[in-house]
Protein backbone atom coordinates (compact mmCIF):
# COMPACT_ATOMS: atom_id res chain seq x y z
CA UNK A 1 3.43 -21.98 14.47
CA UNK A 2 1.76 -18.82 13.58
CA UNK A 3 -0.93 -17.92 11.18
CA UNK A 4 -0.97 -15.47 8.69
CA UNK A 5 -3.76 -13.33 10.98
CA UNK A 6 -1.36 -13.75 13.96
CA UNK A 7 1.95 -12.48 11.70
CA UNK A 8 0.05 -9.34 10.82
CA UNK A 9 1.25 -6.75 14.43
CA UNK A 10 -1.30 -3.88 12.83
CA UNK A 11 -4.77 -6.38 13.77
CA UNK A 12 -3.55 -5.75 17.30
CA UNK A 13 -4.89 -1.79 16.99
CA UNK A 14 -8.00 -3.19 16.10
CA UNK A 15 -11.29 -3.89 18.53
CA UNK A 16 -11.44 -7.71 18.42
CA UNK A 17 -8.35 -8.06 16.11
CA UNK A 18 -10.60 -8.05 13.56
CA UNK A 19 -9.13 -8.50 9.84
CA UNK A 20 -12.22 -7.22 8.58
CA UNK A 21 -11.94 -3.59 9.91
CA UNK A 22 -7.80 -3.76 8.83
CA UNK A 23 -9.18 -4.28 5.00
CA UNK A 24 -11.79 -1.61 5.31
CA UNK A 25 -9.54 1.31 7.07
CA UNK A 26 -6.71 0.35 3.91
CA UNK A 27 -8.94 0.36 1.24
CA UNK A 28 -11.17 3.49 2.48
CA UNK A 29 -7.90 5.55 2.65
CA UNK A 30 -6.63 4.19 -0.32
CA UNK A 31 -9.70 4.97 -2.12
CA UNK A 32 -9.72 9.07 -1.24
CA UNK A 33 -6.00 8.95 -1.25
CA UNK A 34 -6.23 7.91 -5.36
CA UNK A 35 -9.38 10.19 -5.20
CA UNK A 36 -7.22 12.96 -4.13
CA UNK A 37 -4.19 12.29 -6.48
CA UNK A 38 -6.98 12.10 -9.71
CA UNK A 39 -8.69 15.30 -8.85
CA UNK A 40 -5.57 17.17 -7.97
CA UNK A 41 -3.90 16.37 -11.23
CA UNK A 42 -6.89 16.90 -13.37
CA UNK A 43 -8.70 19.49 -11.90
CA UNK A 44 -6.55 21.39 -8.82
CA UNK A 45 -3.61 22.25 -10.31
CA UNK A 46 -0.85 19.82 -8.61
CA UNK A 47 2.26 21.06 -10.20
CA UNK A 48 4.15 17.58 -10.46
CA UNK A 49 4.43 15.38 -13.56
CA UNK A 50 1.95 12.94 -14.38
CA UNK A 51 4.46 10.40 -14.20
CA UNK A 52 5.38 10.84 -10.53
CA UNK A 53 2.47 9.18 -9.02
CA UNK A 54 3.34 5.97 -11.56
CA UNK A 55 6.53 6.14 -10.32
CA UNK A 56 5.95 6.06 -6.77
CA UNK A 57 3.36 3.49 -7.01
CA UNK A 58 5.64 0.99 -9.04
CA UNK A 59 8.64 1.68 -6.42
CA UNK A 60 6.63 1.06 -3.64
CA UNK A 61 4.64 -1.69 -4.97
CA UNK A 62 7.77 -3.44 -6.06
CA UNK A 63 9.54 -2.73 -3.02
CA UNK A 64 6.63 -4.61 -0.72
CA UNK A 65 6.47 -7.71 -2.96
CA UNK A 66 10.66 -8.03 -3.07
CA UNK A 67 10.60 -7.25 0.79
CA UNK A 68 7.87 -9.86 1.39
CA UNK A 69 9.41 -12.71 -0.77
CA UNK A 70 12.91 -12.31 1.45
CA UNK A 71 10.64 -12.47 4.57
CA UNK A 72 8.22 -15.53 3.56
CA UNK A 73 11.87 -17.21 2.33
CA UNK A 74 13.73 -16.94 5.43
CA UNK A 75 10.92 -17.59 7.94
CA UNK A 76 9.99 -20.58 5.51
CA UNK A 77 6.35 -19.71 4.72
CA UNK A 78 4.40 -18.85 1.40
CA UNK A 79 4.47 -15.22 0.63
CA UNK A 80 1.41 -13.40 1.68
CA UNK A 81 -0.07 -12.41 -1.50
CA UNK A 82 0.06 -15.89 -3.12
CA UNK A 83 -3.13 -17.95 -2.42
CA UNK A 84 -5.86 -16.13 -4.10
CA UNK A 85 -7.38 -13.03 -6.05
CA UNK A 86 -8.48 -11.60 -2.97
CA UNK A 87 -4.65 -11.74 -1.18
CA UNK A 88 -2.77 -10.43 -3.73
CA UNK A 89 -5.30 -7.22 -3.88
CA UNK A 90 -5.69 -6.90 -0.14
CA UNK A 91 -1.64 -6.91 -0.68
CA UNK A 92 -1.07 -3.71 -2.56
CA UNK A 93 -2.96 -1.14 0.01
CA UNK A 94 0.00 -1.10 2.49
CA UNK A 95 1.93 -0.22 -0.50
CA UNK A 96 -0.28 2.30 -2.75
CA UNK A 97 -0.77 4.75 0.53
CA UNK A 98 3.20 6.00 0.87
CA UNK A 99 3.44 5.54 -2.97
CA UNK A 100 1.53 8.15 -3.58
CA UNK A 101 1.62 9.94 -0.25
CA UNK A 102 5.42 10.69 -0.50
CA UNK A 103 4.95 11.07 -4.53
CA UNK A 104 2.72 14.36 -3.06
CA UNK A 105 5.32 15.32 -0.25
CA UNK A 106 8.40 15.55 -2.40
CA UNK A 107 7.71 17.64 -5.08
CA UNK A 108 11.46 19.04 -6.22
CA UNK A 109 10.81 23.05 -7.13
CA UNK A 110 13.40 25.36 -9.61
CA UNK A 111 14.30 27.75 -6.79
């Protein structure tokens, strides 16, 4: 049977398959990536409605904990983010980065 480490394909990219480098690399880009989004809205001049972010957070956030409780339930395991504080946080990263990536790609126009 396979651990949770050994589920995750992505440690294989990393030296060592460490977990430790995964978490920082997610949480550094999610950090300037929500960064970006703040100081764009507030002080660059990013056309879109404040709500769109929101939007594509919640739909992407809610998409990766649906997607993961149909996965843990037909290979029979506990979900990954159930456990601790510290899962369910080192969850959402996976999730935040296209949320608010494609939230700055698609930006409808009036022409």
């Amino acid at each position: 049977m396979s651990t949770p480490t050994d589920a995750l394909t992505t440690l294989q990219f990393y030296p060592k398959r460490s977990a430790l480098r995964r978490y920082f690399a997610l949480w550094y880009f999610t950090t300037l990536l929500i960064l970006w989004n703040l100081l764009g809205h507030l002080f660059l001049g990013f056309e879109q409605s404040h709500i769109q972010p929101l939007v594509g957070l919640a739909t992407a956030i809610g998409l990766q904990f649906l997607l993961e409780w149909i996965d843990a339930r037909v290979s029979e395991r506990k979900p990954r983010y159930t456990g601790s504080w510290a899962n369910l946080i080192n969850f959402l990263p996976p999730a935040i980065i296209p949320g608010l990536a494609l939230t700055m790609l698609l930006y409808p126009t009036n022409g």
